[in-house]
C-alpha atoms as a PDB file:
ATOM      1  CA  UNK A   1     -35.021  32.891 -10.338  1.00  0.00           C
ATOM      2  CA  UNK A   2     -37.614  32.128  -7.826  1.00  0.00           C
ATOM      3  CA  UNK A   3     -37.334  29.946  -5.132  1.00  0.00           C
ATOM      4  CA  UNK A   4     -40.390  27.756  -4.143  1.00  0.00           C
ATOM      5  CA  UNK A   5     -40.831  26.618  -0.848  1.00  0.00           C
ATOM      6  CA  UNK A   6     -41.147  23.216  -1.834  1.00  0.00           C
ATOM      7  CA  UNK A   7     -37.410  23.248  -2.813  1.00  0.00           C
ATOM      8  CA  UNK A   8     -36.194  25.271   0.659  1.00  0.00           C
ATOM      9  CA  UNK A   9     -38.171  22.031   2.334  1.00  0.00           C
ATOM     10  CA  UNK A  10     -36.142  19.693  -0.191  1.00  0.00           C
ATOM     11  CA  UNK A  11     -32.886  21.201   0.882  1.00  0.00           C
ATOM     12  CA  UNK A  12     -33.353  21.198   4.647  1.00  0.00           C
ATOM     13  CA  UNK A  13     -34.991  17.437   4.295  1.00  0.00           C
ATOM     14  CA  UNK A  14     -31.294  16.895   2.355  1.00  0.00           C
ATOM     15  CA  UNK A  15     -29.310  18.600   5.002  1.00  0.00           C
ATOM     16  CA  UNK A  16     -31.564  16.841   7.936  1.00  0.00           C
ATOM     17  CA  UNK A  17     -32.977  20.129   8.998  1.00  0.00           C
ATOM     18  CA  UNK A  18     -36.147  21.071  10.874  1.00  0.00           C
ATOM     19  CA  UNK A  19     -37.197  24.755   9.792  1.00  0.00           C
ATOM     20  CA  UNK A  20     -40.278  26.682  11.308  1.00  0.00           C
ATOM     21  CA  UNK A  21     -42.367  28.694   9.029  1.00  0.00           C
ATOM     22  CA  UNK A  22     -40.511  32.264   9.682  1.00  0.00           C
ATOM     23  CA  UNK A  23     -36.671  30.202   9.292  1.00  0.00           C
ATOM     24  CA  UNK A  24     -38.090  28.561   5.944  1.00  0.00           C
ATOM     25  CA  UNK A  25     -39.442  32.072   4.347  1.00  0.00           C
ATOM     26  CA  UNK A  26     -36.115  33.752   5.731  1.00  0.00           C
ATOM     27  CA  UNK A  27     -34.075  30.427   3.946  1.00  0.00           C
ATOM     28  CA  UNK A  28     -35.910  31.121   0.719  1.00  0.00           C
ATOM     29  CA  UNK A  29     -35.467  34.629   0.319  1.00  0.00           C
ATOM     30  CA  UNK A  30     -31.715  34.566   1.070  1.00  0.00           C
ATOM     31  CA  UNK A  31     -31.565  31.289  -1.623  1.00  0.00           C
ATOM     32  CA  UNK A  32     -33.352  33.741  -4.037  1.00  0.00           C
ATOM     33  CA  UNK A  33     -31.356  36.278  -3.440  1.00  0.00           C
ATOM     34  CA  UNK A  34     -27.956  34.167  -4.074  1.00  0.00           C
ATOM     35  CA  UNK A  35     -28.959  32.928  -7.465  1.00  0.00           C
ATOM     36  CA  UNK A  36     -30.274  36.183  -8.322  1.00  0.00           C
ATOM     37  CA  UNK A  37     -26.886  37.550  -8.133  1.00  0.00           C
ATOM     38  CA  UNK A  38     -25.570  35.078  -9.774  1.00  0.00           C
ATOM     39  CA  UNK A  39     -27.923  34.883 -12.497  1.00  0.00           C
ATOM     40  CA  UNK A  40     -26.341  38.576 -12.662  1.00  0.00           C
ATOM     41  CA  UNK A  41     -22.809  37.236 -12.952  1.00  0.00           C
ATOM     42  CA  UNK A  42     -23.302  35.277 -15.792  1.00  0.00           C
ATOM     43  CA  UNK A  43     -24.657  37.893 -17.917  1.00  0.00           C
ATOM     44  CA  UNK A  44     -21.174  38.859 -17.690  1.00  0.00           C
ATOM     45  CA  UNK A  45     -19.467  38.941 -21.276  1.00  0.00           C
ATOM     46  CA  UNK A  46     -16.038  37.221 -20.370  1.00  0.00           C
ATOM     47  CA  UNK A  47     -15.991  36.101 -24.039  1.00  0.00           C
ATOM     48  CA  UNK A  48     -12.228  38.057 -23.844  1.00  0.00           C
ATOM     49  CA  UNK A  49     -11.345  36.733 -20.353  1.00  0.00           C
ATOM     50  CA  UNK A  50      -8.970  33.636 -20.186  1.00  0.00           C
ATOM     51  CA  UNK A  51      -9.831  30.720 -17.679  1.00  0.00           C
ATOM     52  CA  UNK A  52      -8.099  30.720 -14.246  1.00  0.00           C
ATOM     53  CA  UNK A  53      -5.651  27.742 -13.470  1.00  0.00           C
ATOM     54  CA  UNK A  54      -4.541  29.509 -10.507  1.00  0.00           C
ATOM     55  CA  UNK A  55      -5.767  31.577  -8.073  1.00  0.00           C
ATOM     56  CA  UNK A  56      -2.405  33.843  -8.075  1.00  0.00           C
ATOM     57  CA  UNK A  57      -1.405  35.638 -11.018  1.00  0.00           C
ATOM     58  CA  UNK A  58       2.024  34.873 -12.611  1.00  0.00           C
ATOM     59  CA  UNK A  59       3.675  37.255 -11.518  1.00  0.00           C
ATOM     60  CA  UNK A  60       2.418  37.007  -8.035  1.00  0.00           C
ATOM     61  CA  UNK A  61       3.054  32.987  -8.087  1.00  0.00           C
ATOM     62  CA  UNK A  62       6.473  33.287  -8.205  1.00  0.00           C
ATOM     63  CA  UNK A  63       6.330  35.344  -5.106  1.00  0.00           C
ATOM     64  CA  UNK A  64       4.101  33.103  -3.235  1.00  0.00           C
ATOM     65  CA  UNK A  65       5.766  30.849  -0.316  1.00  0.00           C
ATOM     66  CA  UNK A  66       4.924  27.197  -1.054  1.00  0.00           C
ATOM     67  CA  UNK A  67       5.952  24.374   1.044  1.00  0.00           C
ATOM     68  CA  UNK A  68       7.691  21.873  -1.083  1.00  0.00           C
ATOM     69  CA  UNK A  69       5.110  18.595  -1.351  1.00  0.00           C
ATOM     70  CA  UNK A  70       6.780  16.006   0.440  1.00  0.00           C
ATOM     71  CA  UNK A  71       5.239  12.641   1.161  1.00  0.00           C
ATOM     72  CA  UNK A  72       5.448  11.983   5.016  1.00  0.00           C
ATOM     73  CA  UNK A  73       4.624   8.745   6.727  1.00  0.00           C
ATOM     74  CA  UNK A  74       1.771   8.975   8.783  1.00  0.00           C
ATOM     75  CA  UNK A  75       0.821   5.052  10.595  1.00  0.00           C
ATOM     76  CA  UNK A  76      -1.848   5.922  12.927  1.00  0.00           C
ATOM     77  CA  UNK A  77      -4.057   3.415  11.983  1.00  0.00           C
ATOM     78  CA  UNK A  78      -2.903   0.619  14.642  1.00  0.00           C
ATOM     79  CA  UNK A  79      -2.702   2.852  17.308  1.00  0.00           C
ATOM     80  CA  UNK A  80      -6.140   4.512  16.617  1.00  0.00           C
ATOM     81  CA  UNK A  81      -7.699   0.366  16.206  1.00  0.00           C
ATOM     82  CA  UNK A  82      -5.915  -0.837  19.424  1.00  0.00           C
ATOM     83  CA  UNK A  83      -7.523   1.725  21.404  1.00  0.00           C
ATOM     84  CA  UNK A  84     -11.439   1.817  19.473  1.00  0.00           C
ATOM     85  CA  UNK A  85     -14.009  -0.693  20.528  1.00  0.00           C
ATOM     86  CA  UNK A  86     -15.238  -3.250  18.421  1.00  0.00           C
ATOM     87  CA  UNK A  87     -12.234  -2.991  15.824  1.00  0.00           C
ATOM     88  CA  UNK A  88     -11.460  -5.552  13.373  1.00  0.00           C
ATOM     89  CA  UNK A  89      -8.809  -4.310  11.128  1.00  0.00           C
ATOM     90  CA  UNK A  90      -8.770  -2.200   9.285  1.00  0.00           C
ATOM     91  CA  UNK A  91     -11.947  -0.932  10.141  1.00  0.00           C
ATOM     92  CA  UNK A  92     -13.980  -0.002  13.461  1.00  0.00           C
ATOM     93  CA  UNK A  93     -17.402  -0.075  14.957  1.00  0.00           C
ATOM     94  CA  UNK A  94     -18.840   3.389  15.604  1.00  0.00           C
ATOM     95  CA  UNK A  95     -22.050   4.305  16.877  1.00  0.00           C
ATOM     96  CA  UNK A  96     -24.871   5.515  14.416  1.00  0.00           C
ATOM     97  CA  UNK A  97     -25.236   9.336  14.547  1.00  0.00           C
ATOM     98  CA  UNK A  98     -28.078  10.021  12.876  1.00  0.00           C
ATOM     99  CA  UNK A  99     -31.248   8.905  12.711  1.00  0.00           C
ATOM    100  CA  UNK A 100     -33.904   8.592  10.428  1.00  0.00           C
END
């Protein structure tokens, strides 16, 4: 798969990026290269290979150490409005970041 430069300047105008000439060739070689490879991957015949659930094998899982899921209170939120300007719960005024 080839990589225009057109869609190297579409990704850095998503990401809010300002690329020279020599960062935007570099960008769209290393893109190329990516889906290359994984154009590769998915010539793959996995027509014998089950799907993944997990990222541990089973007998590995039972194994792994997992930290029971337990639901913990966590009431920030009034401390974090009585000390940020502009708040009107539950929300607060920040100042705009980016510009366009």
């Amino acid at each position: 798969m080839k990589i225009s430069r057109e869609d190297v300047l579409r990704v850095a105008e998503l990401a809010y990026l300002e690329l020279t000439e020599a960062e935007m060739e570099t960008y769209r070689a290393q893109l190329d290269a990516i889906l290359e490879y994984a154009g590769k991957l998915n010539e793959l015949d996995t027509t014998n290979v089950p799907p993944m659930a997990q990222v541990l094998a089973s007998d590995q899982q039972a194994e792994a150490t997992l930290r029971e899921d337990v639901i913990q209170p966590c009431d920030v939120a009034r401390d974090v409005l009585a000390h940020a300007p502009g708040a009107e719960p539950p929300y607060f005024r920040v100042p705009k970041v980016i510009e366009r």
